[in-house]
C-alpha atoms as a PDB file:
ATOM      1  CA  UNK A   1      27.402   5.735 -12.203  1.00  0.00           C
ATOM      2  CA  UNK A   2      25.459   6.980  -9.368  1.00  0.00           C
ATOM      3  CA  UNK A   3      23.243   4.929  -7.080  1.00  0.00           C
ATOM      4  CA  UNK A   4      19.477   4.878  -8.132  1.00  0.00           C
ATOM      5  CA  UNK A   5      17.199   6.347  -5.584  1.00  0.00           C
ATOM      6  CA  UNK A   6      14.045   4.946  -4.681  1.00  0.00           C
ATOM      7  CA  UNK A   7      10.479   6.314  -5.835  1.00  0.00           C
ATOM      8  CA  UNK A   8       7.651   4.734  -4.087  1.00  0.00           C
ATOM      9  CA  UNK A   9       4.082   4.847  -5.255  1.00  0.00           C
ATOM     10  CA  UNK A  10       1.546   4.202  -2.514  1.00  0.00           C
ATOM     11  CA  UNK A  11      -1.727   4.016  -4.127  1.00  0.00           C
ATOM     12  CA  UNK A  12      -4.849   3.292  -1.923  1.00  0.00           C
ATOM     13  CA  UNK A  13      -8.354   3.775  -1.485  1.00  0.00           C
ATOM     14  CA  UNK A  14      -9.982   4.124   1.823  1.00  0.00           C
ATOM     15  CA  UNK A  15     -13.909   5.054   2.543  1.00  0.00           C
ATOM     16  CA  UNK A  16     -13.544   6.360   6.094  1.00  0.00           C
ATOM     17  CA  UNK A  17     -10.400   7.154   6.264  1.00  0.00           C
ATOM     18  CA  UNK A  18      -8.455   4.350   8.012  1.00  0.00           C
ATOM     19  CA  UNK A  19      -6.571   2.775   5.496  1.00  0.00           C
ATOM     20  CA  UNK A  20      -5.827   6.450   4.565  1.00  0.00           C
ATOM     21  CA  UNK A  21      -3.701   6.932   7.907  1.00  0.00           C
ATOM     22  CA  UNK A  22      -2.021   4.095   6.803  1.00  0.00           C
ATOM     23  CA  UNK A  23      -0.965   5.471   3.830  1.00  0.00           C
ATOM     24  CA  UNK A  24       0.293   8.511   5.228  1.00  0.00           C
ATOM     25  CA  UNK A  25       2.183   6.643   7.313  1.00  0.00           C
ATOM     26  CA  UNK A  26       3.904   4.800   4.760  1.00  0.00           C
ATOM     27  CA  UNK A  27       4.658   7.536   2.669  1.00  0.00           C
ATOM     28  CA  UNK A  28       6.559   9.081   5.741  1.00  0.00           C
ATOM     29  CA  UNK A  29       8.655   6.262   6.449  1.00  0.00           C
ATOM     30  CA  UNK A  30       9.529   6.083   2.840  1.00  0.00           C
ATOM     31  CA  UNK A  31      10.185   9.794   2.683  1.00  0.00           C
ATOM     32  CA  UNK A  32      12.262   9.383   5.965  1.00  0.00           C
ATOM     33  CA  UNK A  33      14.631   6.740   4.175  1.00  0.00           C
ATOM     34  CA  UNK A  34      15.048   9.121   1.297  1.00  0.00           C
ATOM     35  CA  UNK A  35      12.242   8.236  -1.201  1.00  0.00           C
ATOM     36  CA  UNK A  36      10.379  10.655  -3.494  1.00  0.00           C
ATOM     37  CA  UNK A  37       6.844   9.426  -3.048  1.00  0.00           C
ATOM     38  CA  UNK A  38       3.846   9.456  -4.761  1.00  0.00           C
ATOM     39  CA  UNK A  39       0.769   9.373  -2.761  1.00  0.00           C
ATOM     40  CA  UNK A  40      -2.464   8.352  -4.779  1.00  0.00           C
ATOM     41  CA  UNK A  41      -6.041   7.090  -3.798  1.00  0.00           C
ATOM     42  CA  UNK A  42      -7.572   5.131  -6.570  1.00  0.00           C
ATOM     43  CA  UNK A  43     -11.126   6.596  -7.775  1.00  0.00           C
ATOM     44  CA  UNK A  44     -14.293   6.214  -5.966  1.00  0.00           C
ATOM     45  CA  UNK A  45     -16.559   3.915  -7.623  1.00  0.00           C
ATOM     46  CA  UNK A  46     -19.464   4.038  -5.557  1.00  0.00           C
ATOM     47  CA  UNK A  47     -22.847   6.435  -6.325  1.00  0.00           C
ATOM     48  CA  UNK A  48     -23.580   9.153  -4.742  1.00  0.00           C
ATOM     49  CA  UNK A  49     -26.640   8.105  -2.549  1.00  0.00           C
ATOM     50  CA  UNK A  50     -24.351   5.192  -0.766  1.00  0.00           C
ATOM     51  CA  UNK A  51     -21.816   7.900  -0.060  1.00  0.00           C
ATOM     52  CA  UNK A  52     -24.275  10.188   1.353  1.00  0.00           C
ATOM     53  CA  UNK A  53     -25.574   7.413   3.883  1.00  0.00           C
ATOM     54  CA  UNK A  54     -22.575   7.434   5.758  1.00  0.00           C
ATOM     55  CA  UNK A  55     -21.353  10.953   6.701  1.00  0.00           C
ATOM     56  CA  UNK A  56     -17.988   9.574   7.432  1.00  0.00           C
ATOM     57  CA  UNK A  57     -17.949   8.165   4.520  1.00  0.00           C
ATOM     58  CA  UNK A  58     -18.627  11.617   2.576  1.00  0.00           C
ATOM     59  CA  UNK A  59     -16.522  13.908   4.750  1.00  0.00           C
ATOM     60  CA  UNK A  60     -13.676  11.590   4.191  1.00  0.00           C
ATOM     61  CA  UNK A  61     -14.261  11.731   0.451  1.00  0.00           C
ATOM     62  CA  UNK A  62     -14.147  15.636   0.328  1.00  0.00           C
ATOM     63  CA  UNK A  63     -11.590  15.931   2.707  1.00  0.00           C
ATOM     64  CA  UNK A  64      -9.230  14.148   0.602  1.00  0.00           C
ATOM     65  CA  UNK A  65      -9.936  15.334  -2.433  1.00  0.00           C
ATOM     66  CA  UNK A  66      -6.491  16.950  -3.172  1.00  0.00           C
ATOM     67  CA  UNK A  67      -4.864  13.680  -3.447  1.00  0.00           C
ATOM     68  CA  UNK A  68      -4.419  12.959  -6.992  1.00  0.00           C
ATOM     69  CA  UNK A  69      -5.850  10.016  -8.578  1.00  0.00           C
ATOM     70  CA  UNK A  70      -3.896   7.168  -9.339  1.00  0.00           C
ATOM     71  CA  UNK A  71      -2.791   6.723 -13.096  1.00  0.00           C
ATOM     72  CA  UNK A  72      -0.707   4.152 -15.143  1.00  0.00           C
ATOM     73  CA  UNK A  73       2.273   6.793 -14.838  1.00  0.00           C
ATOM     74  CA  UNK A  74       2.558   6.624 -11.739  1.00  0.00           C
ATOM     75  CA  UNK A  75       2.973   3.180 -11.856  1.00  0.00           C
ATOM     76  CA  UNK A  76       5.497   3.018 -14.491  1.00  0.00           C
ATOM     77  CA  UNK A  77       7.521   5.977 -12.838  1.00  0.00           C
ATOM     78  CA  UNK A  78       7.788   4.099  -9.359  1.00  0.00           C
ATOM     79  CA  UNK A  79      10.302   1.033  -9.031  1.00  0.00           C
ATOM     80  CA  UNK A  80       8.653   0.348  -5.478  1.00  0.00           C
ATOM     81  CA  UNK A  81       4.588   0.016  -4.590  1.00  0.00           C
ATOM     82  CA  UNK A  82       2.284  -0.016  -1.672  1.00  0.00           C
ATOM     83  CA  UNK A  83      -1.170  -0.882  -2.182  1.00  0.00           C
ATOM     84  CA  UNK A  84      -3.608  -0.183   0.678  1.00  0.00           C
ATOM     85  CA  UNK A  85      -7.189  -0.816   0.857  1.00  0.00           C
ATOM     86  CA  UNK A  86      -9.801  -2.002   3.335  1.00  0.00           C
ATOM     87  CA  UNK A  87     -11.610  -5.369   3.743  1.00  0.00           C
ATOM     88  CA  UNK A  88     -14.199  -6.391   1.497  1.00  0.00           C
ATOM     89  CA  UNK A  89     -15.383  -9.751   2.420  1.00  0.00           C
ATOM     90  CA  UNK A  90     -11.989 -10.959   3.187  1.00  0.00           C
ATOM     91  CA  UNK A  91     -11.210  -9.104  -0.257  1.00  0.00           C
ATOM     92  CA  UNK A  92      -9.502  -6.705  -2.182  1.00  0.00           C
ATOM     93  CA  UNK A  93     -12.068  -3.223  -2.517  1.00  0.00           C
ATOM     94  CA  UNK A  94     -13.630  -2.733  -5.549  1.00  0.00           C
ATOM     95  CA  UNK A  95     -12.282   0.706  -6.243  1.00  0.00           C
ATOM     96  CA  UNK A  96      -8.600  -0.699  -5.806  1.00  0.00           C
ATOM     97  CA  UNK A  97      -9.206  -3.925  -7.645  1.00  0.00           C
ATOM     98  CA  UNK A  98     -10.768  -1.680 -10.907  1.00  0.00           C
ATOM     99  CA  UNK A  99      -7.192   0.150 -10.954  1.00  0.00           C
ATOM    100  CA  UNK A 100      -5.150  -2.489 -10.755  1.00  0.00           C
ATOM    101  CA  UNK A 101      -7.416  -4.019 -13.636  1.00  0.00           C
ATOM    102  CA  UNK A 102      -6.343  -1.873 -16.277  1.00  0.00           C
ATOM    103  CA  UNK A 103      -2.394  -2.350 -15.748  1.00  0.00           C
ATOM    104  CA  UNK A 104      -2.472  -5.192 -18.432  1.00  0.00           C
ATOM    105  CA  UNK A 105      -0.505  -2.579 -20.669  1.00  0.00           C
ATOM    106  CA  UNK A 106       2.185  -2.454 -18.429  1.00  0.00           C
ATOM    107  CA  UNK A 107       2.557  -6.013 -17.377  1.00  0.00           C
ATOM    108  CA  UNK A 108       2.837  -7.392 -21.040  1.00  0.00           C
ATOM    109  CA  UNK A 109       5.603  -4.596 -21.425  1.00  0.00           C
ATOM    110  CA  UNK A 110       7.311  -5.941 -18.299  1.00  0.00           C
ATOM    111  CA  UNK A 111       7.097  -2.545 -16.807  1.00  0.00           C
ATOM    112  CA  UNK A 112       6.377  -3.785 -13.132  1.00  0.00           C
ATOM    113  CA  UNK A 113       7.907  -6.600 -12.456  1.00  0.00           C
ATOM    114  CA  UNK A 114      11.813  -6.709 -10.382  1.00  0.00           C
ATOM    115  CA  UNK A 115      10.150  -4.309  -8.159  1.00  0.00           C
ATOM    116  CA  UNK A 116       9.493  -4.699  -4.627  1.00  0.00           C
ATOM    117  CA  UNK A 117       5.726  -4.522  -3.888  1.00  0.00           C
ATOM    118  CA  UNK A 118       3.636  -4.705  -0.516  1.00  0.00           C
ATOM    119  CA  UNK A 119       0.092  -4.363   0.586  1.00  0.00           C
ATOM    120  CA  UNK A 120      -2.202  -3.006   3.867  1.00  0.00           C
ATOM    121  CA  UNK A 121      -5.374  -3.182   4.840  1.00  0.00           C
ATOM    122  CA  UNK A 122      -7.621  -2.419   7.643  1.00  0.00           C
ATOM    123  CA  UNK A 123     -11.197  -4.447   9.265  1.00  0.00           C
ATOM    124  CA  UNK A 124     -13.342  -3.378  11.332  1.00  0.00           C
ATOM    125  CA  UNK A 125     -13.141  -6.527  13.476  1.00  0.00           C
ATOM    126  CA  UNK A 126      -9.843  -8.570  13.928  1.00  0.00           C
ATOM    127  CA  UNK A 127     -11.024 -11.680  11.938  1.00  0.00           C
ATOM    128  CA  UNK A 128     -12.604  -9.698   9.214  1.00  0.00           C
ATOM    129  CA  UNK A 129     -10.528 -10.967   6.562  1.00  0.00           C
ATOM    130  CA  UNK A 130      -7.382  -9.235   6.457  1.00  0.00           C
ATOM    131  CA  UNK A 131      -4.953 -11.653   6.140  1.00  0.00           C
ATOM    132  CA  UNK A 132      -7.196 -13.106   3.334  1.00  0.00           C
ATOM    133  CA  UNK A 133      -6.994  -9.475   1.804  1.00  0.00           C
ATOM    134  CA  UNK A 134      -3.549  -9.273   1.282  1.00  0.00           C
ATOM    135  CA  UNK A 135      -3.184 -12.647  -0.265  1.00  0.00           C
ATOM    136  CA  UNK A 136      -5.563 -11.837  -2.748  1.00  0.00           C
ATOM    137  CA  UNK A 137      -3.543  -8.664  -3.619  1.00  0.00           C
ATOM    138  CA  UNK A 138      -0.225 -10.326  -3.546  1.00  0.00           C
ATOM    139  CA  UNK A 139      -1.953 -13.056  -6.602  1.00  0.00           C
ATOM    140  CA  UNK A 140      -2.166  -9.902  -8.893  1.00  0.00           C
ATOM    141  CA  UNK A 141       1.569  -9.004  -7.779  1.00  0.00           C
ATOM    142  CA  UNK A 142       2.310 -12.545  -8.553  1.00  0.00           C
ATOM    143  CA  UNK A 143       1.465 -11.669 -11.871  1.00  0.00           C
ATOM    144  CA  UNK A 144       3.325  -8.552 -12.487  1.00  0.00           C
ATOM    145  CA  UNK A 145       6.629 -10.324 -11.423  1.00  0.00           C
ATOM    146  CA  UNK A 146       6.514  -7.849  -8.730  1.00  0.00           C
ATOM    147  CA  UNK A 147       8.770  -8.678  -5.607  1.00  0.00           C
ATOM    148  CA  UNK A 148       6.562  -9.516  -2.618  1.00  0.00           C
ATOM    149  CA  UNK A 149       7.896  -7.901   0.103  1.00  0.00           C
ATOM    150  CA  UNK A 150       5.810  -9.048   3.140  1.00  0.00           C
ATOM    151  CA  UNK A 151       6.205  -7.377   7.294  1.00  0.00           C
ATOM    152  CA  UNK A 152       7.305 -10.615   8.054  1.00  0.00           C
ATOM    153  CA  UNK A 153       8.647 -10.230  11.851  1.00  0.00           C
ATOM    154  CA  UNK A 154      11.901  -8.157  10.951  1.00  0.00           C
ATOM    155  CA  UNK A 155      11.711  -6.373  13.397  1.00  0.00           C
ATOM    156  CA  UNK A 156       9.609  -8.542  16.037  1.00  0.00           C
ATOM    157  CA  UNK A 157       8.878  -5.892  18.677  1.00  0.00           C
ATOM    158  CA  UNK A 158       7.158  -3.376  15.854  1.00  0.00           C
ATOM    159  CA  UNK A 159       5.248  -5.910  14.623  1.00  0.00           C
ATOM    160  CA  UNK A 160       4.077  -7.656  17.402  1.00  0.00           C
ATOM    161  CA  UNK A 161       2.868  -4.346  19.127  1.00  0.00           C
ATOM    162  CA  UNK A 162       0.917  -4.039  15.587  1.00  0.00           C
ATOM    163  CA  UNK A 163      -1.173  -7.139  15.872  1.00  0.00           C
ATOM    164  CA  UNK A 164       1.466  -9.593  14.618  1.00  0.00           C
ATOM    165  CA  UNK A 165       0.351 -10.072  11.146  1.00  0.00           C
ATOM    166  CA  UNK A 166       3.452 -11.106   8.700  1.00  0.00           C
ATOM    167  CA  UNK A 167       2.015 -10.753   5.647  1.00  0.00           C
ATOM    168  CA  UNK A 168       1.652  -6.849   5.774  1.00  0.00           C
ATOM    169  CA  UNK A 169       0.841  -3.999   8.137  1.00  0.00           C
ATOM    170  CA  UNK A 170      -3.021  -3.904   9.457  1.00  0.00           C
ATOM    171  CA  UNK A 171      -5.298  -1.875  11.457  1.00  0.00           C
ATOM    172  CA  UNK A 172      -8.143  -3.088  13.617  1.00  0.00           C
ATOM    173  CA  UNK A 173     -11.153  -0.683  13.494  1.00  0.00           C
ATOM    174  CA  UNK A 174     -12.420  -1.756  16.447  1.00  0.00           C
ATOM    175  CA  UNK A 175      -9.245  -0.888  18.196  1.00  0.00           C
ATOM    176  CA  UNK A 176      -8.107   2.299  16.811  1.00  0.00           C
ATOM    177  CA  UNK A 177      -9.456   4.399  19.903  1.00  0.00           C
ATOM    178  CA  UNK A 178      -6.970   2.608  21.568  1.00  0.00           C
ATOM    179  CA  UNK A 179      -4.226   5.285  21.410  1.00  0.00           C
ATOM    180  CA  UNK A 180      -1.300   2.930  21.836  1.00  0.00           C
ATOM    181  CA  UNK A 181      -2.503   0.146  19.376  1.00  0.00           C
ATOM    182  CA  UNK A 182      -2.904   2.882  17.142  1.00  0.00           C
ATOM    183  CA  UNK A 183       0.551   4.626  17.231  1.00  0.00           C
ATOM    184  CA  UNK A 184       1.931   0.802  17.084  1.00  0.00           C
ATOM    185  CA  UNK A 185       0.098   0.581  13.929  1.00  0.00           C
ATOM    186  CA  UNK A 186       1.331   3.091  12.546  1.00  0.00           C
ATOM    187  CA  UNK A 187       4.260   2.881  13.360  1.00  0.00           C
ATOM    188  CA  UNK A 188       4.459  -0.156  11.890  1.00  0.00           C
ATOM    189  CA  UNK A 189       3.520   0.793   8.274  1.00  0.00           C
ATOM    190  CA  UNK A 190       6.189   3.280   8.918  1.00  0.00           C
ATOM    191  CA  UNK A 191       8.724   0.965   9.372  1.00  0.00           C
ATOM    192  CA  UNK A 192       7.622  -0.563   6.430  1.00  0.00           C
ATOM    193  CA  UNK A 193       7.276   2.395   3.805  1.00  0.00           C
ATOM    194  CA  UNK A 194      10.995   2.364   5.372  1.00  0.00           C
ATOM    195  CA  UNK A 195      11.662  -1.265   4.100  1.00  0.00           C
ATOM    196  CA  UNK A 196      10.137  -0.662   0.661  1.00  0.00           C
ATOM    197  CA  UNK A 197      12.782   2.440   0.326  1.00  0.00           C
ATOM    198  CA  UNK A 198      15.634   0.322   0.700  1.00  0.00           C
ATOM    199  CA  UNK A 199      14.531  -2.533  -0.713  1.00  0.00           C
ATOM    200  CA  UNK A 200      13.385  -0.125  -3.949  1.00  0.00           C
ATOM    201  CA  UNK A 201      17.062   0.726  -3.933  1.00  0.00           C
ATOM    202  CA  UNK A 202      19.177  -2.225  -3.835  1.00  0.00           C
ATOM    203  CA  UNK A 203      16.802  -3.834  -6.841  1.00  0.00           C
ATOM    204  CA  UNK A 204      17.082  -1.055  -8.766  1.00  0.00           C
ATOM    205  CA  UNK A 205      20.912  -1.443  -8.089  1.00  0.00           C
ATOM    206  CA  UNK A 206      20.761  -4.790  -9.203  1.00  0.00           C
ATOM    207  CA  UNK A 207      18.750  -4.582 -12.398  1.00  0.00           C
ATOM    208  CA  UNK A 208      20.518  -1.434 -13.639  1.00  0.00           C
ATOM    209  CA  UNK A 209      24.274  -2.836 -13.536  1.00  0.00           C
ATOM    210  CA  UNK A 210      25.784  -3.536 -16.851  1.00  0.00           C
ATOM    211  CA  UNK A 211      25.479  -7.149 -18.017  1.00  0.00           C
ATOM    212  CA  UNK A 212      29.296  -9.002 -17.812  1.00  0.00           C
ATOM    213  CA  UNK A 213      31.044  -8.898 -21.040  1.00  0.00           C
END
């Protein structure tokens, strides 16, 4: 039998473009441990005349318009997720949450759960609610029977040089001019798409050996 491989869905959504990066990021370190990836932004949501009031907001928008949308294949296909999105009053985004909303399907099949899951998210200001964030994500994962797989401080130095948050790789706003904070970050959600790759592997390992006789 050979070994499973690991396919990793990262599905985000990101206004200006910073939880974007972080995406990216992820989907390299998860391509650099041997993943196929999948690399989706879930819909925009918002009209057209709030869009237009921020020009960063818009340019991001077009700029990224190649990425696929996410769908319920995507999530079915991948046996290891990353969800990114930004703050929303120490919550999870709107466009994200409406995604994520429609996977009842899936969970009543059992199609996501035994699968290793994390989240990241990015404020503008370093209390602006990420920690808060990610919890709320990790309740839906909760749900799916999804396999919480947090930063935690496995590797101490990367994370620490990140911002030191355990429960999943984050990005200050605030701080991202700061070129070394910034390559720590991302480094960081490296590491992690990294983590999800192996940890996508050695479930799948588990789950798809025959049961004893």
């Amino acid at each position: 039998m050979s070994s499973p491989e690991a396919r990793i869905a990262i599905i985000y959504y990101s206004s200006t473009g910073n939880v974007h990066r972080l995406a990216q990021a992820f989907a390299d370190g998860a391509a650099d441990a041997g993943a196929e990836v999948r690399l989706r932004r879930a819909a925009e949501l918002a009209p057209d005349a709030s869009i237009d009031s921020n020009p960063a907001w818009r340019a991001h928008l077009d700029a990224t318009a190649y990425i696929k949308p996410a769908t319920l294949d995507d999530l079915e296909w991948a046996n290891g997720y990353a969800f990114g999105t930004p703050t929303r009053y120490g919550n999870v985004s709107s466009q994200l949450r409406q995604f994520l909303d429609t996977t009842g399907g899936l969970w009543q099949a059992g199609k996501l759960a035994n699968k290793p899951a994390t989240g990241f998210t990015s404020s503008h200001f370093a209390h602006g609610g990420q920690e808060s964030t990610l919890l709320s994500l990790y309740n839906t994962l909760c749900h799916w029977g999804s396999i919480v797989l947090p930063t935690g401080y496995v590797n101490y130095e990367v994370a620490a040089a990140a911002g030191g948050n355990p429960y999943g790789v984050s990005c200050v706003e605030e701080q991202s001019d700061d070129d070394e904070y910034l390559k720590a970050v991302l480094e960081a959600a490296r590491h992690q798409g990294s983590r999800l790759a192996e940890a996508a592997v050695l479930l799948a390992s588990l789950t798809s050996r025959p049961s004893a006789a």
